[in-house]
Protein backbone atom coordinates (compact mmCIF):
# COMPACT_ATOMS: atom_id res chain seq x y z
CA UNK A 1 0.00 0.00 0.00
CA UNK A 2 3.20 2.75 0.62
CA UNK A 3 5.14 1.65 -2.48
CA UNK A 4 1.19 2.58 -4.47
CA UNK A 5 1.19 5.98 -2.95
CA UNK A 6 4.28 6.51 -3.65
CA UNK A 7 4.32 5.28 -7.20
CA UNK A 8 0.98 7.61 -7.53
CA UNK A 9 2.74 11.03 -5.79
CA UNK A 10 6.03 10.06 -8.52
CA UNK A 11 3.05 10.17 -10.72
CA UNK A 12 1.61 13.65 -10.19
CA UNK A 13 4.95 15.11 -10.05
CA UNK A 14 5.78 14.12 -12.78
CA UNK A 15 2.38 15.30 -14.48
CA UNK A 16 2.79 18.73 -13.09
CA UNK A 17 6.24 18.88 -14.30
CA UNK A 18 4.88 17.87 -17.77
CA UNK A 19 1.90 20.81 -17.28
CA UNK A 20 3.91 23.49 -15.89
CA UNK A 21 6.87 22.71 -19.13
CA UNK A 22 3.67 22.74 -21.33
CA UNK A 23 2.55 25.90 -19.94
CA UNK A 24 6.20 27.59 -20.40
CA UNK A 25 6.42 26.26 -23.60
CA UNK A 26 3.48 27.75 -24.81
CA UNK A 27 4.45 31.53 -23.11
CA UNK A 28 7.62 31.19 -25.23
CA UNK A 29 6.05 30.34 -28.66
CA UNK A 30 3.15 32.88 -27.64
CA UNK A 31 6.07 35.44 -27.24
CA UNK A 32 7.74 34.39 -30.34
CA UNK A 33 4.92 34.80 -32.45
CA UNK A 34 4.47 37.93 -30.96
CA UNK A 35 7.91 38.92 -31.82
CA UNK A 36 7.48 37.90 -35.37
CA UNK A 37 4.29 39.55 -36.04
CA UNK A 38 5.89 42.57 -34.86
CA UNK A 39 8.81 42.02 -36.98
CA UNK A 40 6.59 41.57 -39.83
CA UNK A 41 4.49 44.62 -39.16
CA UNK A 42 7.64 46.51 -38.76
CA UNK A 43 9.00 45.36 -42.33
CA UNK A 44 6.09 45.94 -44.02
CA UNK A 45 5.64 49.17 -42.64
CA UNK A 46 8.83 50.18 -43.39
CA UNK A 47 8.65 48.69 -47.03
CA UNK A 48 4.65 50.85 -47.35
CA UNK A 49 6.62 53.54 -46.14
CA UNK A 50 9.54 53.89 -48.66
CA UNK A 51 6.84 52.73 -51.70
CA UNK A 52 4.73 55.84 -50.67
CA UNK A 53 7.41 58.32 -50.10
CA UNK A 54 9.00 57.21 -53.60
CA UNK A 55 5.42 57.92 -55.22
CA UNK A 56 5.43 61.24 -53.20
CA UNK A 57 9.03 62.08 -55.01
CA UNK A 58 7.14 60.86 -58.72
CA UNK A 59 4.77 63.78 -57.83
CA UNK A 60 7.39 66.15 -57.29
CA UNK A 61 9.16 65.44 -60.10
CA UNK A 62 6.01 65.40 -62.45
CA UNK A 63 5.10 68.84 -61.38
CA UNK A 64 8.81 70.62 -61.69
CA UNK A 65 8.46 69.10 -65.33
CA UNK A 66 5.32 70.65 -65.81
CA UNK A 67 6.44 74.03 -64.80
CA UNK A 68 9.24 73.55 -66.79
CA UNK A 69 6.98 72.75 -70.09
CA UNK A 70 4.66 75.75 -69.36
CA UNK A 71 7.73 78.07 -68.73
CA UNK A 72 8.91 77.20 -72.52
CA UNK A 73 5.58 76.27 -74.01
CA UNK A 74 2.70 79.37 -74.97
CA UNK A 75 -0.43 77.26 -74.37
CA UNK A 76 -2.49 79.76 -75.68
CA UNK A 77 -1.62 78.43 -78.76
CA UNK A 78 -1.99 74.86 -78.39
CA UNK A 79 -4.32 73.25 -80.48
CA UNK A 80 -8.11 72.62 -79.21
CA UNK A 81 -7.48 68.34 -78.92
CA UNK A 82 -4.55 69.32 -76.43
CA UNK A 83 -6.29 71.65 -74.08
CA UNK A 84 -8.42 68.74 -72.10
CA UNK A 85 -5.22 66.44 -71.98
CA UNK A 86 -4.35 66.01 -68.10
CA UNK A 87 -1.01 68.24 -68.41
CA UNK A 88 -3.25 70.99 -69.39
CA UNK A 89 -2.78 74.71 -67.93
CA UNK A 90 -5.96 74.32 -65.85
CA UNK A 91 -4.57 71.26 -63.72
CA UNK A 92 -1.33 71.63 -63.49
CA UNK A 93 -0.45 75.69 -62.72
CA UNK A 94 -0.40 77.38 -59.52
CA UNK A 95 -3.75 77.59 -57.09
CA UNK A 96 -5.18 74.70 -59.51
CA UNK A 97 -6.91 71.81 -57.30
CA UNK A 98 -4.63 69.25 -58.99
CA UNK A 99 -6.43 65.74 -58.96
CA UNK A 100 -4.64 62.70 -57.35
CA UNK A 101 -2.82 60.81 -60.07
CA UNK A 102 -2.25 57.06 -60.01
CA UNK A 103 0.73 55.88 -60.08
CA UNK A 104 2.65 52.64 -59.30
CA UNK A 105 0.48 50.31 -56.33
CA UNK A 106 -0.73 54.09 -55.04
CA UNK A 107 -0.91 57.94 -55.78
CA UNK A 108 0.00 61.02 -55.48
CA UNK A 109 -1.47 64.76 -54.57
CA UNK A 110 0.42 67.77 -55.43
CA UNK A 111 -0.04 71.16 -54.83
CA UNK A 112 1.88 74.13 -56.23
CA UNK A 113 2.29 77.77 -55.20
CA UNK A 114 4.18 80.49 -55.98
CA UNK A 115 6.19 82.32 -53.36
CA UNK A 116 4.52 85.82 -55.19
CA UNK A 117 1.59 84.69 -53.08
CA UNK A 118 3.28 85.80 -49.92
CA UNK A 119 4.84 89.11 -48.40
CA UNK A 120 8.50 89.43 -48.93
CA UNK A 121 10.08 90.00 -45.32
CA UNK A 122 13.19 92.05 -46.39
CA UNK A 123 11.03 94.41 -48.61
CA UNK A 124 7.82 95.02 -46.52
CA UNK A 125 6.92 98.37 -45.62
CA UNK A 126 5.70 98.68 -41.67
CA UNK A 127 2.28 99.44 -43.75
CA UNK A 128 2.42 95.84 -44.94
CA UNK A 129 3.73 94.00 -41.95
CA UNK A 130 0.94 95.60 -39.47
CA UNK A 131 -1.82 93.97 -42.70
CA UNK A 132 -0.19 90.40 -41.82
CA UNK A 133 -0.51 90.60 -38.23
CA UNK A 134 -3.96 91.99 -38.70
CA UNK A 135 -5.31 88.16 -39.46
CA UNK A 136 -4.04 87.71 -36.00
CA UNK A 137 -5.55 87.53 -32.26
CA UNK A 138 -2.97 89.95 -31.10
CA UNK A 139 -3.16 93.42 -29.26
CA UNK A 140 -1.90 96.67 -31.47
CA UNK A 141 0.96 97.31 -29.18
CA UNK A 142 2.36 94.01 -29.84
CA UNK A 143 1.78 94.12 -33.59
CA UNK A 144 3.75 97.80 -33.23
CA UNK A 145 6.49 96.03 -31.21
CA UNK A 146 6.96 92.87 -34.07
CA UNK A 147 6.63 95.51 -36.90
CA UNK A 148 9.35 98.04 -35.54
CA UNK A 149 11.33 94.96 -34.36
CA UNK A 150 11.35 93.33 -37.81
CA UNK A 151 12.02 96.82 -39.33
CA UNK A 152 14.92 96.93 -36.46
CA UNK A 153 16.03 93.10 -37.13
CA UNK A 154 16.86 94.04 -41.26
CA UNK A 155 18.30 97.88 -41.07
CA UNK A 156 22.17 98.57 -41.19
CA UNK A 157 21.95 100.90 -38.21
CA UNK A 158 21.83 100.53 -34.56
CA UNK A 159 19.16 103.04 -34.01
CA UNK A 160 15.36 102.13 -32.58
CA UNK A 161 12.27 102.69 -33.91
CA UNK A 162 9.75 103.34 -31.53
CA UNK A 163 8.87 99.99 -30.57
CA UNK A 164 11.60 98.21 -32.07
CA UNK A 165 14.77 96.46 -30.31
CA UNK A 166 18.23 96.13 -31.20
CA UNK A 167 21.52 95.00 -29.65
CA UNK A 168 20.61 96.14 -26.07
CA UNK A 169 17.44 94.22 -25.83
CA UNK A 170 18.76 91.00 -26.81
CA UNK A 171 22.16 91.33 -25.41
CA UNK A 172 19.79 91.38 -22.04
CA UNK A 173 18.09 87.54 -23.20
CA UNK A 174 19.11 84.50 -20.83
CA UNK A 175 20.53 83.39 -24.33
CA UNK A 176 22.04 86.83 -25.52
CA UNK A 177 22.56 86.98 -29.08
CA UNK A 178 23.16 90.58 -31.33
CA UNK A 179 20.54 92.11 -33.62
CA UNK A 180 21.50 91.05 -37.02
CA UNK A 181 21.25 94.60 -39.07
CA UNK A 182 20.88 92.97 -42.27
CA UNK A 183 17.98 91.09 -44.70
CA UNK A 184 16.88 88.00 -43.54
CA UNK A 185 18.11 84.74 -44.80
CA UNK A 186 15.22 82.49 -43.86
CA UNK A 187 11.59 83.12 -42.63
CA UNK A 188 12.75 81.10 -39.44
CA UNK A 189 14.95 83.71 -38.43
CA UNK A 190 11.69 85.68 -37.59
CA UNK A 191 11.74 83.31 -34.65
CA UNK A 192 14.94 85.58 -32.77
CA UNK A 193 12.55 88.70 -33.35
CA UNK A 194 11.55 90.24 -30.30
CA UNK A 195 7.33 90.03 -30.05
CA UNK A 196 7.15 87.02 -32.29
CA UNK A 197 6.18 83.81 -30.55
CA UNK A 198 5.94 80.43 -31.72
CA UNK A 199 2.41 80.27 -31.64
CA UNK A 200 2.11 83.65 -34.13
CA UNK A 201 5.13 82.15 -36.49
CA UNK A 202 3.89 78.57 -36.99
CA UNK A 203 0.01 79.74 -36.34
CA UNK A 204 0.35 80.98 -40.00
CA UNK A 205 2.96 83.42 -40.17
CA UNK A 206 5.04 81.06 -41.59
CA UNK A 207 2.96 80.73 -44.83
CA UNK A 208 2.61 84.06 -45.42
CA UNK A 209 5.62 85.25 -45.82
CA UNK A 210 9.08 84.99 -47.90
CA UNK A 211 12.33 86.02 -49.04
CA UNK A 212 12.05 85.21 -52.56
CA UNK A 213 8.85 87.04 -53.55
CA UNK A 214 10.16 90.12 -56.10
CA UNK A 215 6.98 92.30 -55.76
CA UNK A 216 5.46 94.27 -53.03
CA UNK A 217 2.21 93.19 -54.04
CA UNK A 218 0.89 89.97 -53.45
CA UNK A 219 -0.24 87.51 -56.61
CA UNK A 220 -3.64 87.25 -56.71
CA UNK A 221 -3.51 83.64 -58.17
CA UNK A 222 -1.11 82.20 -55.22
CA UNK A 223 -2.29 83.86 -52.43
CA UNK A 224 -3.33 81.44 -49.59
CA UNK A 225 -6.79 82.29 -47.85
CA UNK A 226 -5.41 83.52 -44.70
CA UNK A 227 -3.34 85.64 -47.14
CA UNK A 228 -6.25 86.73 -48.82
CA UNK A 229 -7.89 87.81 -45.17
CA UNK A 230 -5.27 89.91 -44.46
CA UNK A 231 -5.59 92.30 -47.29
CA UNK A 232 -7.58 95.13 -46.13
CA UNK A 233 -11.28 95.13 -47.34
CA UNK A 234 -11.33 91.50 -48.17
CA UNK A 235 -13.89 89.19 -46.63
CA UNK A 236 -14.41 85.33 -45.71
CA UNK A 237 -17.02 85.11 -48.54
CA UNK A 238 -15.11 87.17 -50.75
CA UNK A 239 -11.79 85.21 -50.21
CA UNK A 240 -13.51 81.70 -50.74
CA UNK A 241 -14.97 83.06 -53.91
CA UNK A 242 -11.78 84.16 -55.13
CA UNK A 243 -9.83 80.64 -54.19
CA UNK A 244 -12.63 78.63 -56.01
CA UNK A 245 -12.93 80.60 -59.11
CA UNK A 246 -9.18 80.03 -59.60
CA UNK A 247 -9.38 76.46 -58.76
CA UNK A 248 -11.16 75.97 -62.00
CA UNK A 249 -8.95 78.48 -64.26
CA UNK A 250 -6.68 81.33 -63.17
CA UNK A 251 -7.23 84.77 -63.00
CA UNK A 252 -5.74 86.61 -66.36
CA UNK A 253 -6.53 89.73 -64.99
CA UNK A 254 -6.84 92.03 -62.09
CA UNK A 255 -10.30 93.67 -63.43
CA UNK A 256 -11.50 90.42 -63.84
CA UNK A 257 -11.81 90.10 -59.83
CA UNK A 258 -15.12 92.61 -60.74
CA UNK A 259 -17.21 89.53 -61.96
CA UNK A 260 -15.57 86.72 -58.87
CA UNK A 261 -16.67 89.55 -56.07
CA UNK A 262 -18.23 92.79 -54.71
CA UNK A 263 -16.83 95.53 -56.93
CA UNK A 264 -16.41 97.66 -53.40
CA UNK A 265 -14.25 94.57 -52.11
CA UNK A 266 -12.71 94.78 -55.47
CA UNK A 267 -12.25 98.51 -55.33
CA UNK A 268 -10.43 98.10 -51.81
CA UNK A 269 -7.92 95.54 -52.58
CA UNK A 270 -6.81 96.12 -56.55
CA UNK A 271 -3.88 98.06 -55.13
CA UNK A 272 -2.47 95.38 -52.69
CA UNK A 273 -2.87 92.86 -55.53
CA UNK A 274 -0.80 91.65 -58.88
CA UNK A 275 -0.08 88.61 -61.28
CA UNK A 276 3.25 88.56 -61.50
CA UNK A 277 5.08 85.29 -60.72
CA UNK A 278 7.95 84.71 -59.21
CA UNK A 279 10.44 82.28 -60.56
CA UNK A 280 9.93 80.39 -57.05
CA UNK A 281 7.83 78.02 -56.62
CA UNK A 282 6.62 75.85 -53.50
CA UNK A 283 5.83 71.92 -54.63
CA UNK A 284 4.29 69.72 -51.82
CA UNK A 285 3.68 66.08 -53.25
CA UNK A 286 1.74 63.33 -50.45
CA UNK A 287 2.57 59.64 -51.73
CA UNK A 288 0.87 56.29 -50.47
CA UNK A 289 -0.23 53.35 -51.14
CA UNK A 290 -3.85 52.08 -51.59
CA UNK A 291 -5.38 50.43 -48.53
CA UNK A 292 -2.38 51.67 -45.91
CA UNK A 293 -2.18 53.54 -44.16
CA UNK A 294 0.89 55.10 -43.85
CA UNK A 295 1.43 57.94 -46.07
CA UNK A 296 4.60 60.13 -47.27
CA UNK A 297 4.95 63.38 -48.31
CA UNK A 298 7.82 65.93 -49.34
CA UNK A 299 8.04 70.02 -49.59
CA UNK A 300 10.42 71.15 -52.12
CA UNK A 301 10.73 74.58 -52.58
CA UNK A 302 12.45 75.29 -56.36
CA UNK A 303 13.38 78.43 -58.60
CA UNK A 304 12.89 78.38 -62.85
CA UNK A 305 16.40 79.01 -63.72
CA UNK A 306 17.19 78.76 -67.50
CA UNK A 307 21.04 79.05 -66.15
CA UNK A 308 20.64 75.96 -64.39
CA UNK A 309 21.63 72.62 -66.09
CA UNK A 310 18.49 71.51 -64.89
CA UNK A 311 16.31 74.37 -65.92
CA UNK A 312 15.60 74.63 -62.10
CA UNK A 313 17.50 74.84 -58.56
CA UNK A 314 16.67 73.23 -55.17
CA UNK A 315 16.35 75.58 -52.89
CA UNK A 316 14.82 73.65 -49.61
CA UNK A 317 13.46 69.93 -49.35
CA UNK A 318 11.36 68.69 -46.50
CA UNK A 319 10.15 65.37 -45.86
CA UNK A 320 7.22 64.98 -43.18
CA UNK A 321 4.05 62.72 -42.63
CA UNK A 322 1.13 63.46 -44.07
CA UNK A 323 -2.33 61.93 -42.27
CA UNK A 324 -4.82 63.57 -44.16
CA UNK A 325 -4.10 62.42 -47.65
CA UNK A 326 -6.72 60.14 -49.41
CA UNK A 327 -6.80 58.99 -52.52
């Protein structure tokens, strides 16, 4: 009777042994499925992501060609069976609502715009910089402060304008630095301006203006809608108006505006307005793949140079995410 409960404990030992090496066994091929799944998500996301970001640089590349064919083409001249193929003026030119193309296993989206859309930084008068700030939720005396600063920030002299800083005030900064007395070489620089915060520069400051733009009027045809809002007399309605019309076809001229809006809105902006472009232009192309979700994009901003190889320069490439893109 001893040696049979004995025999049966040696028994259920043994049986938990076998359950508890069953149990571990199955933890480590639970965690190394895990692991591989993981793996495999990771590959394939990476493989989506360089598929869609190479589609992204097929959009770029399509629409520097295009500017480059309507820089040395006159399609006013084109013949009628050309006018409604898909490299037509209408869909690809600046402010044009450019349809997703197919291309590869996905698509792309491109937009262009011109920098003569946006105010010129070195070259605005205080007149001009207080209209920017206008579109913002700011107090005058800090749009007189970032006006006189920025005027402050690009003249050769050391001398203040009335709200303006120079060397003293940000000599006295926990991170001292000297006012630079001289044109601005990015719109980021704007940044080390006294009065303008991050939340004013990248709340839409940032897109409206540049250092490339050659007029001190702003293009009519590339003009964002927050540009648009800051000329004086121009309303929401107005704006909207303007930025579908030109979806559709651009505007060929500025008396034109009179059948888009209100003559009296049209009467209060035709002097802050033109339709000269510059040779810079601003090409943002999202790439990806049908039924992923990840999606690529790239920001290349370019100038039409006939002394280029190229016919064209790189002047600033960005790559970033973009989670709003559908085909």
């Amino acid at each position: 009777m001893t040696e049979f409960k004995i025999l049966n404990n040696k028994n259920g030992i043994a049986l938990f042994v076998v359950l508890w090496l069953v149990a571990l066994l199955a933890v480590i091929v639970g965690e190394f499925c895990h692991a591989m799944r993981t793996e495999i998500n990771i590959t394939r996301n990476f493989k989506e992501s360089a598929e869609s970001y190479y589609i992204a640089l097929a959009g770029i590349n399509r629409a520097v060609a295009e500017l480059l064919i309507r820089k040395h083409s006159r399609p006013e001249v084109l013949p009628p069976e050309e006018e409604s193929d898909e490299t037509n003026e209408t869909e690809w030119r600046v402010g044009a609502d450019i349809a997703p193309v197919d291309f590869g296993t996905g698509a792309y989206k491109v937009t262009i715009t011109n920098e003569s859309g946006k105010i010129n930084i070195n070259k605005a008068a205080k007149s001009m910089l207080m209209m920017l700030l206008n579109t913002f939720d700011i107090d005058e005396n800090e749009k007189d402060v970032i006006t006189d600063s920025i005027l402050d920030w690009r003249d050769k002299d050391n001398l203040h304008h009335l709200n303006g800083a120079e060397d003293d005030y940000y000599q006295s900064l926990d991170n001292p630095y000297e006012c630079k007395d001289a044109d601005f070489d990015s719109v980021e620089e704007l940044l080390l301006v006294k009065g303008i915060t991050k939340a004013i520069f990248y709340g839409g400051l940032e897109s409206m203006v540049t250092i490339y733009s050659e007029t001190g009027k702003i293009n009519i045809n590339a003009a964002s809608e927050k540009m648009l809002l800051s000329i004086p007399g121009m309303t929401g309605p107005a704006a909207k108006e303007i930025i579908k019309y030109r979806g559709e076809q651009k505007i060929k001229s500025i008396a034109e505006l009179n059948d888009i809006i209100d003559p009296d809105i049209y009467l209060s902006i035709k002097s802050y307005i033109a339709l000269n472009l510059s040779p810079f232009y601003t090409i943002e192309s999202f790439g990806g793949i049908a039924g992923s979700s990840i999606k690529e994009g790239i920001g290349a901003l370019i100038k039409i140079d006939a002394a280029s190889d190229k016919g064209y320069r790189i002047i600033r490439w960005t790559d970033f995410v973009e989670d709003q893109f559908v085909f």
